[in-house]
PDB file of N, CA and C in Angstrom:
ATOM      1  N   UNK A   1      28.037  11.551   8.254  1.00  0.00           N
ATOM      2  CA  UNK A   1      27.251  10.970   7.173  1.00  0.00           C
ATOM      3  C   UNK A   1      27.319  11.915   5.978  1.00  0.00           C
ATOM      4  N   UNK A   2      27.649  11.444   5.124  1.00  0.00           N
ATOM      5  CA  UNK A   2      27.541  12.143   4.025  1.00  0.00           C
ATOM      6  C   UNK A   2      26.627  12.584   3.103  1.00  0.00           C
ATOM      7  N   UNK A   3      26.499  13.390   2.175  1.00  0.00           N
ATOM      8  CA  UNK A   3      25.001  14.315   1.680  1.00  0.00           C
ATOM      9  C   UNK A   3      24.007  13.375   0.541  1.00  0.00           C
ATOM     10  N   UNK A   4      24.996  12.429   0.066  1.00  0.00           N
ATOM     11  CA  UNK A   4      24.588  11.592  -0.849  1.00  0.00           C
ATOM     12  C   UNK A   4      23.696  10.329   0.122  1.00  0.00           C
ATOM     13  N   UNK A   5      24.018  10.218   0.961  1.00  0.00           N
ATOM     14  CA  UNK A   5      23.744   9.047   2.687  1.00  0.00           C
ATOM     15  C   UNK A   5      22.532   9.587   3.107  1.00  0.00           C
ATOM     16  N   UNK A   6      22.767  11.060   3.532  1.00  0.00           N
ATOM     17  CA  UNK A   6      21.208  11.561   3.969  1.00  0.00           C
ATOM     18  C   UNK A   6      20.381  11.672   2.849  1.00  0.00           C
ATOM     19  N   UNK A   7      20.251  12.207   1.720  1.00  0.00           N
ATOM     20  CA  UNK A   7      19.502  12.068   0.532  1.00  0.00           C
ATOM     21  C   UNK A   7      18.809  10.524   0.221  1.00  0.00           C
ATOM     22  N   UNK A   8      19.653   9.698   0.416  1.00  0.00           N
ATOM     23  CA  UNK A   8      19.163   8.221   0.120  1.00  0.00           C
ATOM     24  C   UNK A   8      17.834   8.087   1.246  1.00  0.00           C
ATOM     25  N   UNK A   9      18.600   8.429   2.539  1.00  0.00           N
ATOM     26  CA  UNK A   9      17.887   8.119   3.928  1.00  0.00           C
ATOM     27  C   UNK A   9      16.237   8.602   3.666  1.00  0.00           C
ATOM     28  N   UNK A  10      16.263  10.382   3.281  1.00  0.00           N
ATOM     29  CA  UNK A  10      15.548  10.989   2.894  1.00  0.00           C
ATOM     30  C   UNK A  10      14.497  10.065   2.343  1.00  0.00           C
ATOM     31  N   UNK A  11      15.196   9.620   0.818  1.00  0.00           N
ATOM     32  CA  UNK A  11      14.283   9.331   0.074  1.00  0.00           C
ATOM     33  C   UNK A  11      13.738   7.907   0.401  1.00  0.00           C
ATOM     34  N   UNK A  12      13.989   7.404   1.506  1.00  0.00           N
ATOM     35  CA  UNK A  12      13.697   6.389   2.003  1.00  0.00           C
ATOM     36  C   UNK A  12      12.670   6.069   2.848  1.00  0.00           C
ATOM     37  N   UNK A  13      13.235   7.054   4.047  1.00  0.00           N
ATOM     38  CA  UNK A  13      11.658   7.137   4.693  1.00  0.00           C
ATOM     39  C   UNK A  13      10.769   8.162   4.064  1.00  0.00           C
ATOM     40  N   UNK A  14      10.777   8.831   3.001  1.00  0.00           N
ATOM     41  CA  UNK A  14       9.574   9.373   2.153  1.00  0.00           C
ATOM     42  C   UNK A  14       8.922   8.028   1.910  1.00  0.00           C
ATOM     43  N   UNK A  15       9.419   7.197   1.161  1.00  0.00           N
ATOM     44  CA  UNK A  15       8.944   5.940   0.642  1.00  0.00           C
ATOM     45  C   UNK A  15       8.054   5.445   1.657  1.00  0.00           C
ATOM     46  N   UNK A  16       8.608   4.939   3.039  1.00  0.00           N
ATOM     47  CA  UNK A  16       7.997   4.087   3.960  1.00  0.00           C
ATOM     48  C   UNK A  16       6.947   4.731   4.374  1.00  0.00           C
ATOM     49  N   UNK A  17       6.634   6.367   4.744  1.00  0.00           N
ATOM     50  CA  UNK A  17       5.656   6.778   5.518  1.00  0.00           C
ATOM     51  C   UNK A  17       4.567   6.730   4.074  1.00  0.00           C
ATOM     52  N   UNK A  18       5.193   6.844   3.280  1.00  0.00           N
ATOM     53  CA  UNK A  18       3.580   7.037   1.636  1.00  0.00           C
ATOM     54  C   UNK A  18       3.325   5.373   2.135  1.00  0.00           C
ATOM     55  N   UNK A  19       4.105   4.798   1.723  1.00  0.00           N
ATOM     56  CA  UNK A  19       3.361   3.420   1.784  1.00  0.00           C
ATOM     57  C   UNK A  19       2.574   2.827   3.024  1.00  0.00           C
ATOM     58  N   UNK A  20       2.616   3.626   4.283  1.00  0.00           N
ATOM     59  CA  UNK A  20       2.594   3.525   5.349  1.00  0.00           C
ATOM     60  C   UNK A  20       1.168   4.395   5.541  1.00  0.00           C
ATOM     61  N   UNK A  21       0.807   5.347   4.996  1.00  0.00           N
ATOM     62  CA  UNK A  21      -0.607   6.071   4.519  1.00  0.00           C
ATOM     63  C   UNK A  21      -1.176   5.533   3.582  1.00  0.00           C
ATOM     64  N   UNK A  22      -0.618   4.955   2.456  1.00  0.00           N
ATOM     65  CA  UNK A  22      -1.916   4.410   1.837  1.00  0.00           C
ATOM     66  C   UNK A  22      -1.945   3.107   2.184  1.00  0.00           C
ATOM     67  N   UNK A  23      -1.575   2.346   3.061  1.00  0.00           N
ATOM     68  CA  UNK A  23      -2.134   1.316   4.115  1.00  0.00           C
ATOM     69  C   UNK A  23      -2.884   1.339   5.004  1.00  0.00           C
ATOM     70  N   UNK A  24      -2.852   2.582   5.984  1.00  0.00           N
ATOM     71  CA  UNK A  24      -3.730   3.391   6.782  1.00  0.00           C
ATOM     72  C   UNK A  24      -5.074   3.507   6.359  1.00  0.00           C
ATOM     73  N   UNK A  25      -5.001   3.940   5.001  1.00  0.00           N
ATOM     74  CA  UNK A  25      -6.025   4.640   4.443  1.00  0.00           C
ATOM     75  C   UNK A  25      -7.118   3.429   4.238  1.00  0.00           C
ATOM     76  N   UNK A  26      -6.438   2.748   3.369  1.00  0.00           N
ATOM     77  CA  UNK A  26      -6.976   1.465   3.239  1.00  0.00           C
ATOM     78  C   UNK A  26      -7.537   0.277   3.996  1.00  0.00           C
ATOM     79  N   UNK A  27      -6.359   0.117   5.223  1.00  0.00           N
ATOM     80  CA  UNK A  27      -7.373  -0.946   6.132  1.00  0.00           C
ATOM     81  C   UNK A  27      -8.052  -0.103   7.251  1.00  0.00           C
ATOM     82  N   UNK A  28      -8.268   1.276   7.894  1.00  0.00           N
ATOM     83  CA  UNK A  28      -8.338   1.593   8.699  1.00  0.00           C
ATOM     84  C   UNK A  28      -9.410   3.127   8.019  1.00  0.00           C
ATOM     85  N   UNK A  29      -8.909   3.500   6.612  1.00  0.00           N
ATOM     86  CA  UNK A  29     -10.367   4.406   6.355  1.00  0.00           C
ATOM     87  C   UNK A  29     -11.426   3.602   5.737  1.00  0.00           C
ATOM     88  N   UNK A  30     -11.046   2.831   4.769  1.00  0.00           N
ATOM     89  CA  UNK A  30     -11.680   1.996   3.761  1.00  0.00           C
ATOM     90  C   UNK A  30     -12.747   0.514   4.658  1.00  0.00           C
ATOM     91  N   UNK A  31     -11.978   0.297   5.188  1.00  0.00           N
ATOM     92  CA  UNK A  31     -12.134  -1.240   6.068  1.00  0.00           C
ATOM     93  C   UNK A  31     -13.350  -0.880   7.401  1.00  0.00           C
ATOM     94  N   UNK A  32     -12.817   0.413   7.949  1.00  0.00           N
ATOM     95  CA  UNK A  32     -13.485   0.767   9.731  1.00  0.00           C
ATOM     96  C   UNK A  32     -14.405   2.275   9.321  1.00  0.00           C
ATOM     97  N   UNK A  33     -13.883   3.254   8.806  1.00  0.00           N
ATOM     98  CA  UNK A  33     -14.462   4.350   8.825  1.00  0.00           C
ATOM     99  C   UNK A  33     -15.634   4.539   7.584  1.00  0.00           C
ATOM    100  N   UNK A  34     -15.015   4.299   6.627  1.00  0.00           N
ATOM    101  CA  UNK A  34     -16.019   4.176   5.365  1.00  0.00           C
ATOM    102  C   UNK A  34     -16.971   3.598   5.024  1.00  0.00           C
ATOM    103  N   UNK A  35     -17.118   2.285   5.803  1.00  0.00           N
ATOM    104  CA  UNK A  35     -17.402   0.824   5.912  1.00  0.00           C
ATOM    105  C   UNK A  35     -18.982   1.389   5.096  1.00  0.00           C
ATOM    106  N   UNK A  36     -19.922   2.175   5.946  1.00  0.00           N
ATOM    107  CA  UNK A  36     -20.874   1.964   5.970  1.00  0.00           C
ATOM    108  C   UNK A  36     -21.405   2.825   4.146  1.00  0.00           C
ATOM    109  N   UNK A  37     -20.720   3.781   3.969  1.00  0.00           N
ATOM    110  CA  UNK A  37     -21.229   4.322   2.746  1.00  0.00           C
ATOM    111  C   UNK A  37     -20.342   2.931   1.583  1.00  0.00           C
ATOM    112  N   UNK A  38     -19.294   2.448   2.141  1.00  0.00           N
ATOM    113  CA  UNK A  38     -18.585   1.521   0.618  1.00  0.00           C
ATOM    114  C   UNK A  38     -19.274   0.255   0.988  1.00  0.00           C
ATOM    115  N   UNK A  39     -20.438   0.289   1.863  1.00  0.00           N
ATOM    116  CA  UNK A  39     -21.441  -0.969   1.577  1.00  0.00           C
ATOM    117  C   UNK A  39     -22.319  -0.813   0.851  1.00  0.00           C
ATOM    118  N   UNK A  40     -22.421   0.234   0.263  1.00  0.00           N
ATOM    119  CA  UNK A  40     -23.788   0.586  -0.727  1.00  0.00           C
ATOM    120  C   UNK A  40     -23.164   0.051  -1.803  1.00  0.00           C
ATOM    121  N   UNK A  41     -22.328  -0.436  -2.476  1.00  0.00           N
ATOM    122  CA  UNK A  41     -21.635  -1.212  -3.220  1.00  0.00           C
ATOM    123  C   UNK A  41     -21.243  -2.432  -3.210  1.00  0.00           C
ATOM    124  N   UNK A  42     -21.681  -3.070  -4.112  1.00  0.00           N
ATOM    125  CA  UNK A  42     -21.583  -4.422  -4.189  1.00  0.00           C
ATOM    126  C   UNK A  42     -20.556  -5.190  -5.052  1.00  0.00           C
ATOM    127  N   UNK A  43     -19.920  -5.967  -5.065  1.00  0.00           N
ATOM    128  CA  UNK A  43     -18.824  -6.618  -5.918  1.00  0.00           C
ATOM    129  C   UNK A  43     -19.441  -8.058  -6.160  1.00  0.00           C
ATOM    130  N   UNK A  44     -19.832  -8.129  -7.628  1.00  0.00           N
ATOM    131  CA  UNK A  44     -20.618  -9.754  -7.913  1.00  0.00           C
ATOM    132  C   UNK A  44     -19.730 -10.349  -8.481  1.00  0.00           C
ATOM    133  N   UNK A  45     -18.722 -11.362  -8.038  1.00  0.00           N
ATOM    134  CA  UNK A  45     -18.035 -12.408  -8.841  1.00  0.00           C
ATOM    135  C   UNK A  45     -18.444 -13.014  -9.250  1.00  0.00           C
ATOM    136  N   UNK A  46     -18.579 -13.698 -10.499  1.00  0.00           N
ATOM    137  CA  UNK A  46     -19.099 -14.252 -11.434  1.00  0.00           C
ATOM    138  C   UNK A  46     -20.807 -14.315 -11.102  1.00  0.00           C
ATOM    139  N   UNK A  47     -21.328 -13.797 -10.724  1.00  0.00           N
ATOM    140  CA  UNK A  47     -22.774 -13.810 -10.457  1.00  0.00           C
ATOM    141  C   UNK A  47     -22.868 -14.702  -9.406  1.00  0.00           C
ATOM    142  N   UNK A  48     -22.647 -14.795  -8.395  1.00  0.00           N
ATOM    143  CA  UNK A  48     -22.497 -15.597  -7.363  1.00  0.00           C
ATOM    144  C   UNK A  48     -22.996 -14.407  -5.820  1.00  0.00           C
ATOM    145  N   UNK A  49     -23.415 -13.595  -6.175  1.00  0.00           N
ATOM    146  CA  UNK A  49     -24.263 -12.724  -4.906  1.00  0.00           C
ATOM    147  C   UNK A  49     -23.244 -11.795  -4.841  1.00  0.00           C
ATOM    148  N   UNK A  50     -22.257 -11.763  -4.494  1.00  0.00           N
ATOM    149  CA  UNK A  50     -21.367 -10.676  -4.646  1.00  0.00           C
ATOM    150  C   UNK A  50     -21.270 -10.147  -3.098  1.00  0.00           C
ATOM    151  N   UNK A  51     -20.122  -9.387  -2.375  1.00  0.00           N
ATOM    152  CA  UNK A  51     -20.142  -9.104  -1.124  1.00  0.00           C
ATOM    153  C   UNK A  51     -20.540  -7.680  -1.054  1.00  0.00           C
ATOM    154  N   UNK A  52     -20.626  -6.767  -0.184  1.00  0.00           N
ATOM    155  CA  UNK A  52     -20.687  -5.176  -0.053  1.00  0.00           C
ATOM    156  C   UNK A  52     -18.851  -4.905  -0.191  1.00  0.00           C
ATOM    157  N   UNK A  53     -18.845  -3.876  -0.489  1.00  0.00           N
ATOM    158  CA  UNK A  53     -17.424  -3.616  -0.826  1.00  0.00           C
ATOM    159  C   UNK A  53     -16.661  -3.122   0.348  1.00  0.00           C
ATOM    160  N   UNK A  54     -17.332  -2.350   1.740  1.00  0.00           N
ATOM    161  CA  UNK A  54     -17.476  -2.201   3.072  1.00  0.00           C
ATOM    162  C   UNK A  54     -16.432  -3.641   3.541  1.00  0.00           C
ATOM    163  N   UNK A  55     -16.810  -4.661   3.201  1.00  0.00           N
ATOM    164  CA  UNK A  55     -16.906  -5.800   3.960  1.00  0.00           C
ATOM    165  C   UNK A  55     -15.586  -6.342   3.260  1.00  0.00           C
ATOM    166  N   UNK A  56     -15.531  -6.339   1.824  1.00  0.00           N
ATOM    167  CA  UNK A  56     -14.552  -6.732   1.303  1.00  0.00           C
ATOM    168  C   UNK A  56     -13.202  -6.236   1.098  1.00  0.00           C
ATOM    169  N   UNK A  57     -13.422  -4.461   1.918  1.00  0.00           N
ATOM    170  CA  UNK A  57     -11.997  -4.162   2.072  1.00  0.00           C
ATOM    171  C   UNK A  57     -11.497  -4.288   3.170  1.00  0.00           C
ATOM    172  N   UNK A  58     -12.282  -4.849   4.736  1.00  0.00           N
ATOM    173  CA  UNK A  58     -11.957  -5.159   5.761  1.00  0.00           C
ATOM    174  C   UNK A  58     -11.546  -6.219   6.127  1.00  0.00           C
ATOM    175  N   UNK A  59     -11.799  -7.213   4.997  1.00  0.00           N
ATOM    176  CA  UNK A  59     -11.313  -8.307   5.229  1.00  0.00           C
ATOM    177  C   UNK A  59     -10.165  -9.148   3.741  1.00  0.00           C
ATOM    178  N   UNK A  60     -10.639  -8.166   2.974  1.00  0.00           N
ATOM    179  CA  UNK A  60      -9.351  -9.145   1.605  1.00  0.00           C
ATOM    180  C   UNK A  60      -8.930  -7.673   0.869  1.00  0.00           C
ATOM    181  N   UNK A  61      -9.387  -6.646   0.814  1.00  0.00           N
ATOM    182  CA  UNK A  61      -8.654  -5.302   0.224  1.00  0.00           C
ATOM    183  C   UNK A  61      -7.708  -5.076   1.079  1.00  0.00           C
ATOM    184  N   UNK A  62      -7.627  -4.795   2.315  1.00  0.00           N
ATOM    185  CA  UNK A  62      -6.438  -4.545   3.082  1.00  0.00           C
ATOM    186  C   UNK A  62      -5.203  -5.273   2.950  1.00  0.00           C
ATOM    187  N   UNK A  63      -5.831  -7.001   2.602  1.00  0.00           N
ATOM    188  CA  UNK A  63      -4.623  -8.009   2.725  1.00  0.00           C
ATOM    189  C   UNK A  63      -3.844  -7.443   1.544  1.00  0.00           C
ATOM    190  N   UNK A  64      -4.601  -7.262   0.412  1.00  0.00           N
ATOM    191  CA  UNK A  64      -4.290  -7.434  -1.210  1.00  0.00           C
ATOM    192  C   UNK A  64      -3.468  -6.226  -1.206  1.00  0.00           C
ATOM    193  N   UNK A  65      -3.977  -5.180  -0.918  1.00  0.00           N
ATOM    194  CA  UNK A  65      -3.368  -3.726  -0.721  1.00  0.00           C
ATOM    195  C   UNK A  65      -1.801  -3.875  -0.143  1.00  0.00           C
ATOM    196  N   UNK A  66      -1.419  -4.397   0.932  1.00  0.00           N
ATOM    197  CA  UNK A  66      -0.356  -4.543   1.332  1.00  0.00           C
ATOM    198  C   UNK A  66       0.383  -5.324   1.135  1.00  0.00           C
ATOM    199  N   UNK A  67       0.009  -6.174   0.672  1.00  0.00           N
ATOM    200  CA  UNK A  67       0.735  -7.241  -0.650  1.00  0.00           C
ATOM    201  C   UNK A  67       1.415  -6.532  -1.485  1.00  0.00           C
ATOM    202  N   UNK A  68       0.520  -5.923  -2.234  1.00  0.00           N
ATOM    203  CA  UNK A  68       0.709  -5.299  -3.087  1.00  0.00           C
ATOM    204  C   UNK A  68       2.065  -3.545  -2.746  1.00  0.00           C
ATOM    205  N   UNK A  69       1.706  -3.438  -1.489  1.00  0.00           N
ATOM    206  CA  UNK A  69       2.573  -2.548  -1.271  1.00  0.00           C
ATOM    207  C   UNK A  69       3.991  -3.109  -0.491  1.00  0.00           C
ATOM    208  N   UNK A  70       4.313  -3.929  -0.635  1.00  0.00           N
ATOM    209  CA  UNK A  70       5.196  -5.197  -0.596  1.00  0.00           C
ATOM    210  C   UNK A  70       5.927  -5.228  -1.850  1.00  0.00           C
ATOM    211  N   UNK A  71       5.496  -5.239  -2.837  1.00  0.00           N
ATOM    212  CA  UNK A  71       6.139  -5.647  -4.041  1.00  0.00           C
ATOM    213  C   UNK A  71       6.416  -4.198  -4.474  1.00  0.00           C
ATOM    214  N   UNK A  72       5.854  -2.920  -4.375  1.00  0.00           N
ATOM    215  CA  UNK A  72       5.665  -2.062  -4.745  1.00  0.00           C
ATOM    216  C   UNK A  72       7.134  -1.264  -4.325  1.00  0.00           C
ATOM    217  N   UNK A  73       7.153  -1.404  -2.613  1.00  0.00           N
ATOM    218  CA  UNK A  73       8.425  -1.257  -2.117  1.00  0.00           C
ATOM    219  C   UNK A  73       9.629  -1.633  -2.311  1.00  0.00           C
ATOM    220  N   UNK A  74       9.194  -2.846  -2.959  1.00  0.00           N
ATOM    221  CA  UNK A  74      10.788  -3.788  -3.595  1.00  0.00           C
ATOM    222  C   UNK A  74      11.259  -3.272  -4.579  1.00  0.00           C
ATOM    223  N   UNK A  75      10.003  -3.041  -5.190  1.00  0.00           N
ATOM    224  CA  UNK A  75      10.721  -2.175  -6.764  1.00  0.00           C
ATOM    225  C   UNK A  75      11.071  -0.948  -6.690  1.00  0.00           C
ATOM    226  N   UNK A  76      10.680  -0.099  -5.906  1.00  0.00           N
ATOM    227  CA  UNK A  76      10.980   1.212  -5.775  1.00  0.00           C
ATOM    228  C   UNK A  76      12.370   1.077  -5.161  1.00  0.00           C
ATOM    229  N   UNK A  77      12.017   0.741  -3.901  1.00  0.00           N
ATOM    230  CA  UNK A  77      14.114   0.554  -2.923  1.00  0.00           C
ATOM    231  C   UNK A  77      14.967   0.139  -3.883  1.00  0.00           C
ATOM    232  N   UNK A  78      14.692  -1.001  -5.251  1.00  0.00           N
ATOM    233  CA  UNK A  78      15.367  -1.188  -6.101  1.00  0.00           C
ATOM    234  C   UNK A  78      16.050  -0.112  -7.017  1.00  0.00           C
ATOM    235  N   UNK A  79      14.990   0.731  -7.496  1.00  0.00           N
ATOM    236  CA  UNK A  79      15.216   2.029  -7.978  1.00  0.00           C
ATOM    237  C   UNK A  79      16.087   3.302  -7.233  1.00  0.00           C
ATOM    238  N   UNK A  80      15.708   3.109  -6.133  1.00  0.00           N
ATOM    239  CA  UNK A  80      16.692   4.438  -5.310  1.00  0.00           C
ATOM    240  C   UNK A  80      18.029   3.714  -4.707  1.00  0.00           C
ATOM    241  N   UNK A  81      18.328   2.335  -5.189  1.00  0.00           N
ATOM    242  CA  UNK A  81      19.564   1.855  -4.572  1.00  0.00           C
ATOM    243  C   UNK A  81      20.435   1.949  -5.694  1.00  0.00           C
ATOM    244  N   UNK A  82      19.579   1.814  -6.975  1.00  0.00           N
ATOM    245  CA  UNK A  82      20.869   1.940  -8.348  1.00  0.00           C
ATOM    246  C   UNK A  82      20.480   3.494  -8.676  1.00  0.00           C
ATOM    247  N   UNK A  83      19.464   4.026  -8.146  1.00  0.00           N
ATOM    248  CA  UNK A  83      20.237   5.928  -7.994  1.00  0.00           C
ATOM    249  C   UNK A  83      20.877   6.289  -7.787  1.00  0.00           C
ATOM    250  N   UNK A  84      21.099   5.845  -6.215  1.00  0.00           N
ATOM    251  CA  UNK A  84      22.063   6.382  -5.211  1.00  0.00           C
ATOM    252  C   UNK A  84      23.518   5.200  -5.352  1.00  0.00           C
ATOM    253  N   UNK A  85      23.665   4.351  -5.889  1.00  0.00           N
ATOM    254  CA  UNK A  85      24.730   3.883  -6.294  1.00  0.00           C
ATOM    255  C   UNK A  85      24.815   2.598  -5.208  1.00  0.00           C
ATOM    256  N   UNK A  86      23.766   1.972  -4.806  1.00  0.00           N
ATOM    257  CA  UNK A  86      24.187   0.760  -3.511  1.00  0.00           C
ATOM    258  C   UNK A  86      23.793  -0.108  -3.676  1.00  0.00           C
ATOM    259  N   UNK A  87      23.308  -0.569  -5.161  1.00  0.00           N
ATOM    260  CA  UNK A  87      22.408  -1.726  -5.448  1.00  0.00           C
ATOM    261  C   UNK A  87      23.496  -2.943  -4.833  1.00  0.00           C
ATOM    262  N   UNK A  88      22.473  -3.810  -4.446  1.00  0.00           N
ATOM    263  CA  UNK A  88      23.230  -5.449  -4.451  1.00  0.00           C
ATOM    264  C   UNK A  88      23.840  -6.202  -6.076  1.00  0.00           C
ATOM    265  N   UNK A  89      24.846  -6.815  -5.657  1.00  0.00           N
ATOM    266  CA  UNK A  89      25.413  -7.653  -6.699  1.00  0.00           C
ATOM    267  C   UNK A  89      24.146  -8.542  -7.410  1.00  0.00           C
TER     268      UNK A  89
END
């Protein structure tokens, strides 16, 4: 394998394990561990009672978060494929 091959690789699974911690962090510190102090916070959509924020990252921050780190990944692998010279046609 060549040095330019492992460098890509490198910078690849750097990518996956970050995105892979702040997913962690998010459904599993934010969602299970935190729960009880990020309920002292409330989120009011349009004045409609609003949920504890505890509650709302265990059940729609986690989704949104990894959505979001979905698209996040696309653009980045995009970026280190026309670095490293392997973009798709």
């Amino acid at each position: 394998m060549s040095t330019q091959a492992k460098e890509y690789w490198k910078a690849n699974i750097r990518l996956v394990i970050g995105c892979l911690i702040v997913w962690f962090v998010v459904s599993y510190g934010c969602g299970i561990l935190l729960v009880d102090q990020l309920n002292t916070i409330r989120l009011d959509f349009l004045g409609m009672g609003g949920y504890k924020l505890g509650f709302w990252f265990a059940q729609q921050g986690s989704i949104y978060t990894f959505v979001a780190l979905i698209f996040f990944y696309a653009w980045r692998m995009n970026s280190l494929d026309r670095k490293f010279g392997v973009e798709e046609d």
